[in-house]
C-alpha atoms as a PDB file:
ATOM      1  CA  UNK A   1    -126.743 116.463  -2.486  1.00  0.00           C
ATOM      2  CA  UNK A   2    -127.910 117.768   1.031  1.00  0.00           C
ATOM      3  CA  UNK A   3    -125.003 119.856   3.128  1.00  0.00           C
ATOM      4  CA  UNK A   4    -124.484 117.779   5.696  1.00  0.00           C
ATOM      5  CA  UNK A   5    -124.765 118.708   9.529  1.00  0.00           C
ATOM      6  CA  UNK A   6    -123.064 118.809  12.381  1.00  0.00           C
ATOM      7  CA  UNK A   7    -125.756 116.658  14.739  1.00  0.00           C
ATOM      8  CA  UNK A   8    -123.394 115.560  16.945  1.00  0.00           C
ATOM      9  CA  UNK A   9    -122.637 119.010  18.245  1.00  0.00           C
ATOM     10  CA  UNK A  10    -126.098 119.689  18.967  1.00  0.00           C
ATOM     11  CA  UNK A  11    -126.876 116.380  20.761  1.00  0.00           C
ATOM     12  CA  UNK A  12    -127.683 116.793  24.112  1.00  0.00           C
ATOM     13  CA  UNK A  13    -129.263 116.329  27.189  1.00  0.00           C
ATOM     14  CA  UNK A  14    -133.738 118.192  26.371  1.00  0.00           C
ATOM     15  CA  UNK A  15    -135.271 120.263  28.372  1.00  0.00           C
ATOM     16  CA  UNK A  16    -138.180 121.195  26.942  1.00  0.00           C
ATOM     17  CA  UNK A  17    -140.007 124.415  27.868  1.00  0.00           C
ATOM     18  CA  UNK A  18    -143.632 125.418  26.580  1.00  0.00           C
ATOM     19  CA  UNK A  19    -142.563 127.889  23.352  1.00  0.00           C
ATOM     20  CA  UNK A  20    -142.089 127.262  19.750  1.00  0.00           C
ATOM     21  CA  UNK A  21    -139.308 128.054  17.592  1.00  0.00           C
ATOM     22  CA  UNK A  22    -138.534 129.757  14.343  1.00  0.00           C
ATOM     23  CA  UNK A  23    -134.790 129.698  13.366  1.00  0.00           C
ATOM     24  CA  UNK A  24    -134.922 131.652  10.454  1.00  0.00           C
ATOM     25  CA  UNK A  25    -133.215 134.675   8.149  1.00  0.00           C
ATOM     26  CA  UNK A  26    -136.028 137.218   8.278  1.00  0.00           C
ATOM     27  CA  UNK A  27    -136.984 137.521   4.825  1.00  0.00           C
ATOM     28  CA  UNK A  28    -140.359 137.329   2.382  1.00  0.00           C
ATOM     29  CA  UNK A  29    -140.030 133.915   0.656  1.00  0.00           C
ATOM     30  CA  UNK A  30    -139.241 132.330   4.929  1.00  0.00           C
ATOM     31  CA  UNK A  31    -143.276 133.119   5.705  1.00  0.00           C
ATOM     32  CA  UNK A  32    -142.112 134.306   9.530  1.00  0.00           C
ATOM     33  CA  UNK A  33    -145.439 135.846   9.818  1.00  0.00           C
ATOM     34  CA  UNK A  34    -147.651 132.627   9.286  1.00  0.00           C
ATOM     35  CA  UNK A  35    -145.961 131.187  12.336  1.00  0.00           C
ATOM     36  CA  UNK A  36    -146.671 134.283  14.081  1.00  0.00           C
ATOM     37  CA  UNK A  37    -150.098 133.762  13.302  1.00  0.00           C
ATOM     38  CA  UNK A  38    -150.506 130.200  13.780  1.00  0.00           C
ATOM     39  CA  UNK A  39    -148.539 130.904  17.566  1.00  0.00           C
ATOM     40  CA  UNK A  40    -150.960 133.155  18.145  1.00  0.00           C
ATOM     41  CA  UNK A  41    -154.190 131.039  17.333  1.00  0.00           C
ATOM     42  CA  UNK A  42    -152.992 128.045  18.728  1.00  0.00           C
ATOM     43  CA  UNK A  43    -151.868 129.854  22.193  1.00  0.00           C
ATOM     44  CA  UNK A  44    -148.683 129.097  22.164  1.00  0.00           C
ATOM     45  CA  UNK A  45    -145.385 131.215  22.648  1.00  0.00           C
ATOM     46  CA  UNK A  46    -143.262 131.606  19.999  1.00  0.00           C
ATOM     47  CA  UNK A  47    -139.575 132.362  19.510  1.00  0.00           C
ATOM     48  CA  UNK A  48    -137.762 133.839  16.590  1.00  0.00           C
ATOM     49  CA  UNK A  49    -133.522 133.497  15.989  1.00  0.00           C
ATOM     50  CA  UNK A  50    -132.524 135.369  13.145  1.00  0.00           C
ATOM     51  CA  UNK A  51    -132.365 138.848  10.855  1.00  0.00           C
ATOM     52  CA  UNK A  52    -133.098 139.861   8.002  1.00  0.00           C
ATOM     53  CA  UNK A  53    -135.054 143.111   6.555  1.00  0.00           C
ATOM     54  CA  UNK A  54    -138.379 141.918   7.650  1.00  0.00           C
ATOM     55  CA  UNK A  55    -137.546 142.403  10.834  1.00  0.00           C
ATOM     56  CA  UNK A  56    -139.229 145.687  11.677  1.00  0.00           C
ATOM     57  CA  UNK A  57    -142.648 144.652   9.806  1.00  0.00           C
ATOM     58  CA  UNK A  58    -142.457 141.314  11.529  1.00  0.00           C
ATOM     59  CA  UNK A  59    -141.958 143.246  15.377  1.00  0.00           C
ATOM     60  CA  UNK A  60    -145.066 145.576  14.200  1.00  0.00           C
ATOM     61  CA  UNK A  61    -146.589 142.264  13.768  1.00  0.00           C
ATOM     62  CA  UNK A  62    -146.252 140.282  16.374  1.00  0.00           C
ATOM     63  CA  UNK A  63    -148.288 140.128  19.534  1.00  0.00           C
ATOM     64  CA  UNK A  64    -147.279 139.907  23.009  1.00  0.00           C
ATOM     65  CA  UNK A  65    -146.542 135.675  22.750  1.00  0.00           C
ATOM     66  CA  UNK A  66    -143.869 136.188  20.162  1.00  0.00           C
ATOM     67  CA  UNK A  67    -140.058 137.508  21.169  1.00  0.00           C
ATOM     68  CA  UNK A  68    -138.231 138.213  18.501  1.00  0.00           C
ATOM     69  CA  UNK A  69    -134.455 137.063  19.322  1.00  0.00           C
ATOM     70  CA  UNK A  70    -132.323 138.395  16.760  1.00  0.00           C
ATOM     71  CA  UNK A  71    -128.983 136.846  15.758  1.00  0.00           C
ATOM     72  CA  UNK A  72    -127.773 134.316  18.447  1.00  0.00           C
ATOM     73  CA  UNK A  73    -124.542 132.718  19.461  1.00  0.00           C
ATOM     74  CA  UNK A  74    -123.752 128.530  18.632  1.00  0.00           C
ATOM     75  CA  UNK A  75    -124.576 127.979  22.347  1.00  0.00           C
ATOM     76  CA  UNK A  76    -127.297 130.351  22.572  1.00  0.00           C
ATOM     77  CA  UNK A  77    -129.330 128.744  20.001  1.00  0.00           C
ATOM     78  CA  UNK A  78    -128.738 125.090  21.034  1.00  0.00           C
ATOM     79  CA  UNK A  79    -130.269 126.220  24.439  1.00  0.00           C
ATOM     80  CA  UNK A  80    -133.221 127.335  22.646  1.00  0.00           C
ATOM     81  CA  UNK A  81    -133.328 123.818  20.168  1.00  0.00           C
ATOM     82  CA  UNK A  82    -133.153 122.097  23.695  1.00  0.00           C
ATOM     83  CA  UNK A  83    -135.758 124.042  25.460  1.00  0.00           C
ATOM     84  CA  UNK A  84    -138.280 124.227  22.342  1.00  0.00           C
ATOM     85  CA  UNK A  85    -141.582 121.877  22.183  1.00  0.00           C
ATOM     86  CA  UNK A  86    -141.513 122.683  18.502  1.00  0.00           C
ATOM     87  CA  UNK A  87    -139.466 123.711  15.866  1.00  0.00           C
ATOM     88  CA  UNK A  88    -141.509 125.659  12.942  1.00  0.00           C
ATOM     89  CA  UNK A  89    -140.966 125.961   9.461  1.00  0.00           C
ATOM     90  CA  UNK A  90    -143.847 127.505   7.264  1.00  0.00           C
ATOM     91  CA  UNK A  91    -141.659 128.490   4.479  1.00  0.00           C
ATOM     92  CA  UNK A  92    -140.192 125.655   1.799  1.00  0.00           C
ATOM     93  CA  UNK A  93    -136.241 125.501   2.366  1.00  0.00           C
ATOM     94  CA  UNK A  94    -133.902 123.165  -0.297  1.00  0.00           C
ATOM     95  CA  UNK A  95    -132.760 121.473   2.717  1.00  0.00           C
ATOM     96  CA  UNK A  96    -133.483 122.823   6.076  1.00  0.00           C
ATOM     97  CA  UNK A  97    -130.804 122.642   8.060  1.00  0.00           C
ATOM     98  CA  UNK A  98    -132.202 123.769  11.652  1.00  0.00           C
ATOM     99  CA  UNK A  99    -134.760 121.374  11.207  1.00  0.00           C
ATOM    100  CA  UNK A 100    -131.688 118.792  11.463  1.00  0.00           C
ATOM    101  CA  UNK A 101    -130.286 120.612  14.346  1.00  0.00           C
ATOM    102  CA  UNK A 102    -133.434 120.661  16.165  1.00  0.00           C
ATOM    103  CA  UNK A 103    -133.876 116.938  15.919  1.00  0.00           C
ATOM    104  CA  UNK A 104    -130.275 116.241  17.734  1.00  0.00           C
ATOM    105  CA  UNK A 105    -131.928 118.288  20.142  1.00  0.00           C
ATOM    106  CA  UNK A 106    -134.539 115.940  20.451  1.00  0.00           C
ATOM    107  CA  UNK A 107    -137.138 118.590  19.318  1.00  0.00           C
ATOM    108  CA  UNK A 108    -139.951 116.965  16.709  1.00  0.00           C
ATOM    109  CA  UNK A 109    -140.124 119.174  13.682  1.00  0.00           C
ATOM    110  CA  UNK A 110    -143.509 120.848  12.105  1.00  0.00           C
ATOM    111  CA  UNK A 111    -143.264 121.639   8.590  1.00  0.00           C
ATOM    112  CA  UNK A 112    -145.125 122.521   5.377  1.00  0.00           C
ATOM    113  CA  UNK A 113    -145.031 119.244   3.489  1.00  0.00           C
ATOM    114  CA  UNK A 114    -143.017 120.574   0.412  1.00  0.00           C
ATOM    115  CA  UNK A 115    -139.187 120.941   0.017  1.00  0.00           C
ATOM    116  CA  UNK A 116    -135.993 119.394   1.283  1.00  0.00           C
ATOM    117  CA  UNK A 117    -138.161 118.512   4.559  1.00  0.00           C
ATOM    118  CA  UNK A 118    -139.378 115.896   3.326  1.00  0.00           C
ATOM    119  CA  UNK A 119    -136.260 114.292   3.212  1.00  0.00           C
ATOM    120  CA  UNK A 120    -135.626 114.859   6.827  1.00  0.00           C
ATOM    121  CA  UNK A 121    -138.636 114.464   8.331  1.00  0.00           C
ATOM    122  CA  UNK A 122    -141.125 111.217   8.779  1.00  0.00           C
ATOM    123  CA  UNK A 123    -144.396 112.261   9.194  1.00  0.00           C
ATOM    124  CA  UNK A 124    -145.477 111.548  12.967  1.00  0.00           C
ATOM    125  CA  UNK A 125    -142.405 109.842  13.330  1.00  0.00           C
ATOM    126  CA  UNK A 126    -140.086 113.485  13.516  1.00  0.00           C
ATOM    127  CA  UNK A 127    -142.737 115.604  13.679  1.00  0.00           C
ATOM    128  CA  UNK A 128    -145.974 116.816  11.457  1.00  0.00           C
ATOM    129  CA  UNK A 129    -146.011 117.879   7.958  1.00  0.00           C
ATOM    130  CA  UNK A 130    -148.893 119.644   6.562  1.00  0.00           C
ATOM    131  CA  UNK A 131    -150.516 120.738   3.985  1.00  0.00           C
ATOM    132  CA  UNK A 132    -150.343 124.922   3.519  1.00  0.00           C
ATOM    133  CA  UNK A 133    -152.912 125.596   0.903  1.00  0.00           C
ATOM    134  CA  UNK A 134    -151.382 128.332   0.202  1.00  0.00           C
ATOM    135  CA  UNK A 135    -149.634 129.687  -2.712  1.00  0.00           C
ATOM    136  CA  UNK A 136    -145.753 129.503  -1.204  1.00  0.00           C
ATOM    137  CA  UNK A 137    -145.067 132.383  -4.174  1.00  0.00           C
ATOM    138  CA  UNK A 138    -146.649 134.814  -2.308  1.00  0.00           C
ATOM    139  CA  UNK A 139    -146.100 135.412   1.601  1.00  0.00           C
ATOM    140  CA  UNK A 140    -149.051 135.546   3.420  1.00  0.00           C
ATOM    141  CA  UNK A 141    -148.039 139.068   4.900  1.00  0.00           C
ATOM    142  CA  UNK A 142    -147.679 141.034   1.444  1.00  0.00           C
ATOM    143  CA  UNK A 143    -150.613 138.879  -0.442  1.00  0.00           C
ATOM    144  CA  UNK A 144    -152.781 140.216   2.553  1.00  0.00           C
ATOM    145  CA  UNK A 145    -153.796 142.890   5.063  1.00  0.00           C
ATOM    146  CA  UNK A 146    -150.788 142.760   7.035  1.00  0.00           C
ATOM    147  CA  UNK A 147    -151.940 142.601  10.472  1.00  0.00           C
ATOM    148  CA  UNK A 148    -152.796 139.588  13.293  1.00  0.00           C
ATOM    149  CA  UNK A 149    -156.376 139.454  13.140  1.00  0.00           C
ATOM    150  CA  UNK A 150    -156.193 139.141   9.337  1.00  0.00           C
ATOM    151  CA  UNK A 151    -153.606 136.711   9.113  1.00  0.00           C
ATOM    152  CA  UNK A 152    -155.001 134.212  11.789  1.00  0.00           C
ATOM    153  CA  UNK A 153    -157.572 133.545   9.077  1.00  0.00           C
ATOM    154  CA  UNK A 154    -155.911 132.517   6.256  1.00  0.00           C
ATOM    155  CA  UNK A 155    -155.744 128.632   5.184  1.00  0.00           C
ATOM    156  CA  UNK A 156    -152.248 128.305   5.649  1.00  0.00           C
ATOM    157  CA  UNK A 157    -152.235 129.834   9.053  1.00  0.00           C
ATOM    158  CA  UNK A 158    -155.541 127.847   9.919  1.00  0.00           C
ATOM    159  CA  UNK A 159    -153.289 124.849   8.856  1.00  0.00           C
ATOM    160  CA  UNK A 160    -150.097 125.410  10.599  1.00  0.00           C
ATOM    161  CA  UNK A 161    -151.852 126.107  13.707  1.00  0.00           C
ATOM    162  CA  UNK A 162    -153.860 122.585  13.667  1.00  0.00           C
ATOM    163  CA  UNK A 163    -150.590 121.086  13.041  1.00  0.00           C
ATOM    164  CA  UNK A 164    -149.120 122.420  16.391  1.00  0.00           C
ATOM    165  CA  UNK A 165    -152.020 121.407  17.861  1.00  0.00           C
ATOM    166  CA  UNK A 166    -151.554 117.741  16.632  1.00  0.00           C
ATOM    167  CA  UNK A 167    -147.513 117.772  17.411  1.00  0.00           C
ATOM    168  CA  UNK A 168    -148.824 118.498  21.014  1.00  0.00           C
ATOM    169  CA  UNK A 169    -150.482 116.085  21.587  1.00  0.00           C
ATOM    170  CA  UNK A 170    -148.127 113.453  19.965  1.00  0.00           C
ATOM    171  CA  UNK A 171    -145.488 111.606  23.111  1.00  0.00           C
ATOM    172  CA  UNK A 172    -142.277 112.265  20.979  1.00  0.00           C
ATOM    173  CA  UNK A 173    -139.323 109.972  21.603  1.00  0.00           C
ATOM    174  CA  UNK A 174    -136.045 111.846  21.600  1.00  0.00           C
ATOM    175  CA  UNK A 175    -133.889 109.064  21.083  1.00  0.00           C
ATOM    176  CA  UNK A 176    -135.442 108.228  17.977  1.00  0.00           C
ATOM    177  CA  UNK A 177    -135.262 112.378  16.784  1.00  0.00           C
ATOM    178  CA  UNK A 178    -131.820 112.460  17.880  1.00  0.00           C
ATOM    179  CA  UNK A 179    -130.815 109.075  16.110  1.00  0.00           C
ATOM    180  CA  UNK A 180    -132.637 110.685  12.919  1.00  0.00           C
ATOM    181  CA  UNK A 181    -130.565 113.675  13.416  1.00  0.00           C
ATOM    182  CA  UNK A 182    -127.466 111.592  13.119  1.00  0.00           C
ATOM    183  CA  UNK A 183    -127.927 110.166   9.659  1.00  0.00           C
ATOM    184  CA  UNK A 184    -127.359 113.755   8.599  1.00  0.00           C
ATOM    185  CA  UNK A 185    -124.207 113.767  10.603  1.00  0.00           C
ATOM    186  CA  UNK A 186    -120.582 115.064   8.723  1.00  0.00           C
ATOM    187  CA  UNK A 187    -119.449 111.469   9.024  1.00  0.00           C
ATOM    188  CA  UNK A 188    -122.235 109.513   8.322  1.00  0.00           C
ATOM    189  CA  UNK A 189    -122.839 111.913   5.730  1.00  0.00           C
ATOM    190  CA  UNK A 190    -119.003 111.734   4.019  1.00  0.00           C
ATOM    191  CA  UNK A 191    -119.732 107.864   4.570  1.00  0.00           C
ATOM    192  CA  UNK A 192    -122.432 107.600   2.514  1.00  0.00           C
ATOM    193  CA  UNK A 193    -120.969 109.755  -0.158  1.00  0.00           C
ATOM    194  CA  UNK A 194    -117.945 107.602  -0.502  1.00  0.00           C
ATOM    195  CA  UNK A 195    -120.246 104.460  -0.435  1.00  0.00           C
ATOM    196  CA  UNK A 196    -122.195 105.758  -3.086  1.00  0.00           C
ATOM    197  CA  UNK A 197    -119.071 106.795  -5.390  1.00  0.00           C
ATOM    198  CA  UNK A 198    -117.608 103.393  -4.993  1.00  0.00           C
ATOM    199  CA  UNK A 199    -120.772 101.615  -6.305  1.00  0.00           C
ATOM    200  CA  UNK A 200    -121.078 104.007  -9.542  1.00  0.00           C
ATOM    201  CA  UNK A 201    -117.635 103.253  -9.643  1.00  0.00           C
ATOM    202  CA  UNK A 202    -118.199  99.152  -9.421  1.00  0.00           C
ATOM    203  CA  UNK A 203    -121.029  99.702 -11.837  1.00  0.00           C
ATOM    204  CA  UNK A 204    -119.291 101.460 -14.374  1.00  0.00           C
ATOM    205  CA  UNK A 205    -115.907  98.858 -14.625  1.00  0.00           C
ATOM    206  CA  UNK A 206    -118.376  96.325 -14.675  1.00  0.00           C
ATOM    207  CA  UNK A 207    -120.290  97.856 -17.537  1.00  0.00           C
ATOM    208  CA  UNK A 208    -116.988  98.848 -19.534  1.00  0.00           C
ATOM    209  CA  UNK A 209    -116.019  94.573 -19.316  1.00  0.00           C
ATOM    210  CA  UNK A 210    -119.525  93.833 -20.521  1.00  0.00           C
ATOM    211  CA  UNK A 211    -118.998  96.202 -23.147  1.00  0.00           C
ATOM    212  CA  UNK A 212    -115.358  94.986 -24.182  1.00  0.00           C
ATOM    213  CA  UNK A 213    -116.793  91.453 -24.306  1.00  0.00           C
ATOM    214  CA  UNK A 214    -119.003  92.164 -26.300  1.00  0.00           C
ATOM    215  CA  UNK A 215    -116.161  93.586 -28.814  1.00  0.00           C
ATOM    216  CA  UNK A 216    -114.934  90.155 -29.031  1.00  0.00           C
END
């Protein structure tokens, strides 16, 4: 099953500013760079909280729209949840959890439509999920002549960046990210887990009578 998260301590009052964000480790198989891309064709600023080793290539990389954060602080990085239009993720995670955390922030989420995302996130509901065309195996950045002007012309960065387009133009309602959010919470989470144990509990006693009866 999906970790659960935390929602509730990252539900609170939006402020939106005019950047994306990437809330990431820093490494190959994450695909940092194709939202560095996509920022840059689309013309929006972008955002980046986290390490990793591709840091260094990825600062090389990046063009004058992107900051590169590093690691931040709990209340560090629910200022920048509250304050993004978007949160970004171009790589496939199991689960996702920032994409969670930037719903109880009332931020819409845009995804590649593969992974444990899809489990989090409606389509135009919590954000936009799109297609990559792109081989996820191989990181745009190593697959490919690792600079900007490259890169803004692959598919998958062609694809991310029409997505962002699309998200902007979409009048997301917070309430209804943040209440998404909150079926992830612990609670609701640890609720649903017990609910679901007590039922394949019911259902096996009730199969083990059925099966004694038929003993008879």
């Amino acid at each position: 099953p999906a970790p659960a998260a935390d929602a509730g301590e990252h539900r609170e009052h939006r402020e939106s500013g005019g950047y994306a964000l990437v809330v990431s480790a820093l490494a190959p198989y994450k695909r940092v760079e194709v939202a560095i891309a996509a920022c840059e064709r689309a013309g929006i600023p972008l955002r980046i909280a986290g390490d990793g080793p591709e840091r260094e290539r990825l600062a090389r990389l990046a063009g004058p729209g992107t900051r590169l954060l590093g690691r931040v602080g709990d209340a560090a990085l629910r200022d920048l949840y509250r304050g993004a239009r978007l949160l970004l993720q171009p790589g496939i995670e199991d689960f996702g959890i920032a994409s969670v955390e930037a719903l109880a922030c009332g931020t819409p989420v845009v995804a590649v439509a593969r992974g444990g995302v899809l489990d989090v996130v409606e389509d135009g509901r919590h954000g936009v999920l799109y297609d990559d065309r792109g081989d996820p195996a191989a990181p745009a950045g190593h697959a490919h002549p690792a600079d900007l002007a490259h890169l803004r012309e692959l598919p998958e960065v062609v694809a991310l960046a029409a997505a962002i387009d699309k998200a902007r133009q979409i009048g997301w309602n917070p309430e209804d990210l943040r209440n998404r959010a909150e079926s992830f919470a612990a609670g609701h989470f640890a609720d649903r887990l017990r609910s679901l144990v007590t039922c394949n509990e019911s259902r096996a006693l009730k199969s083990h009578r059925v099966s004694r009866a038929h003993l008879r």
